[in-house]
Protein backbone atom coordinates (compact mmCIF):
# COMPACT_ATOMS: atom_id res chain seq x y z
CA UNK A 1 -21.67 -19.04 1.87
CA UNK A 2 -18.61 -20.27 3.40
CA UNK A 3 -17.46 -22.21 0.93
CA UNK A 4 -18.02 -18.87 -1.92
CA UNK A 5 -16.07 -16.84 0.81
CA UNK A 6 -12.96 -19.43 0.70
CA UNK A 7 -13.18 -19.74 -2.92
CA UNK A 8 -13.11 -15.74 -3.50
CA UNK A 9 -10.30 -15.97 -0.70
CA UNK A 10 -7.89 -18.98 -3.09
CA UNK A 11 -8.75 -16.11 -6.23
CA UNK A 12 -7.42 -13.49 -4.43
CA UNK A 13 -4.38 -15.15 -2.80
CA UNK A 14 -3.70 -16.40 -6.57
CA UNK A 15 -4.22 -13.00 -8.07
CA UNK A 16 -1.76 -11.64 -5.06
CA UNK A 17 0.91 -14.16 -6.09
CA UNK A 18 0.62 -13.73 -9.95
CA UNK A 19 0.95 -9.58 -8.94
CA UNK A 20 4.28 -10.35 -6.51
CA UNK A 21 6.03 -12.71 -9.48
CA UNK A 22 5.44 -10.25 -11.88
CA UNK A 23 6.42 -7.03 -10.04
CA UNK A 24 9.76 -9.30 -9.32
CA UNK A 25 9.94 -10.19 -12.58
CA UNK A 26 9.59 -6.75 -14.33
CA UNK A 27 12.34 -5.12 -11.65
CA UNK A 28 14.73 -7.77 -12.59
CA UNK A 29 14.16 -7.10 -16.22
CA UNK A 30 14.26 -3.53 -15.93
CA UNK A 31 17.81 -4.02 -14.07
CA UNK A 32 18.54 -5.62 -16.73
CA UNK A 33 18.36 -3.25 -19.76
CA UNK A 34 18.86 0.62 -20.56
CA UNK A 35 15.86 2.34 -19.74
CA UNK A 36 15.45 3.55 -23.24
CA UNK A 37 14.88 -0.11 -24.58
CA UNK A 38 12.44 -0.77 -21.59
CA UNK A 39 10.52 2.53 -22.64
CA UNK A 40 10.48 1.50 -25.98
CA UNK A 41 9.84 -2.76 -25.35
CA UNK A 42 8.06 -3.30 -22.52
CA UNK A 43 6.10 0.02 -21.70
CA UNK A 44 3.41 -0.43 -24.96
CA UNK A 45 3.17 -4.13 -23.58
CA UNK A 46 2.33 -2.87 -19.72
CA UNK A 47 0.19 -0.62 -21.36
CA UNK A 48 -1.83 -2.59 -23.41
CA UNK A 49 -2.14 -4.74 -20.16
CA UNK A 50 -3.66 -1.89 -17.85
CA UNK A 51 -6.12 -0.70 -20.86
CA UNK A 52 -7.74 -4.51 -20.90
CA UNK A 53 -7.67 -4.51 -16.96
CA UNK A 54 -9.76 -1.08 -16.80
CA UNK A 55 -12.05 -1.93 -19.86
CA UNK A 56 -12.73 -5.01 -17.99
CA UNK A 57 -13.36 -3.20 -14.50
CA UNK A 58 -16.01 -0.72 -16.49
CA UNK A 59 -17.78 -3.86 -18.21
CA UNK A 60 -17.94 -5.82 -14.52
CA UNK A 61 -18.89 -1.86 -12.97
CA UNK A 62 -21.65 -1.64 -16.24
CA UNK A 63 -23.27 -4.89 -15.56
CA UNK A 64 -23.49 -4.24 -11.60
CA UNK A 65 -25.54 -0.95 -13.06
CA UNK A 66 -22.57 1.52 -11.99
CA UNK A 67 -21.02 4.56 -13.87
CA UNK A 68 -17.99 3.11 -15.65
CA UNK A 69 -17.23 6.00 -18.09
CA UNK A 70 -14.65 7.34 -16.81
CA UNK A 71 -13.06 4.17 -16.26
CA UNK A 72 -13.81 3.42 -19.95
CA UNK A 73 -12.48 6.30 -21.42
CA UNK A 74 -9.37 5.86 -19.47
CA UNK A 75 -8.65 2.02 -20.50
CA UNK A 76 -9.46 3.22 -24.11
CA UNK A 77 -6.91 6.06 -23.73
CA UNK A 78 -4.05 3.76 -22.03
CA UNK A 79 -4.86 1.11 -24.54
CA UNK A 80 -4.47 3.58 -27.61
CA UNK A 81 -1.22 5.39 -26.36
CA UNK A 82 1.17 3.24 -27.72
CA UNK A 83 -0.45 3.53 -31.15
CA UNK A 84 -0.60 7.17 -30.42
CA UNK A 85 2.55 7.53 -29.90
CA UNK A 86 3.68 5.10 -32.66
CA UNK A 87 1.65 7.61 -35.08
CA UNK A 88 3.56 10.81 -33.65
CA UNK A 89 7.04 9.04 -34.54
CA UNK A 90 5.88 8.43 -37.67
CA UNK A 91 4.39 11.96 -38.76
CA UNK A 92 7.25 13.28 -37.33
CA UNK A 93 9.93 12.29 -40.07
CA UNK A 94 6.68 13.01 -42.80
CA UNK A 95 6.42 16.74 -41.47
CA UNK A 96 10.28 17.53 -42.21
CA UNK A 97 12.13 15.48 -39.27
CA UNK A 98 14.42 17.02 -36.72
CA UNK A 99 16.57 19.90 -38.05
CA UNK A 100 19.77 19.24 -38.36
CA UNK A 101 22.23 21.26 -36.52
């Protein structure tokens, strides 16, 4: 048992660093562009990244035999919005465009 508790422990402290090195990471690169290019760069990447982590979460919730829809249907959502919002940009110009002024 002990040694299970001080391997879960070395995960953890692992999974804390990787979390604190990319938080840094992802301020400095933020810093380091215009807001519209880290919208249009890194957002679909971040959220590609959170729909894997909560599909994941509802697999390990299904397999302990608790309800994980919700948590499903959210990392589905998260994990389709970039392609969602890829599709929008696109019917946009097909529908007529902006106006011109």
């Amino acid at each position: 048992l002990a040694a299970h508790q001080r391997a879960v422990g070395k995960r953890n402290t692992v999974i804390g660093v990787i979390a604190a090195i990319s938080a840094v990471l992802l301020v400095f690169l933020t810093d380091r562009m215009p807001w519209e290019a880290f919208v249009f760069v890194c957002v679909p990447f971040l959220s590609m990244a959170a729909g894997a982590t909560l599909i994941a979460f509802s697999i390990h919730k299904h397999r302990k035999k608790q309800r994980c829809l919700a948590t499903l249907a959210a990392g589905l959502f998260i994990l389709l919005l970039p392609v969602l919002i890829g599709l929008f940009l696109l019917s946009a110009f097909a529908l007529g465009g902006p106006v011109p002024g």
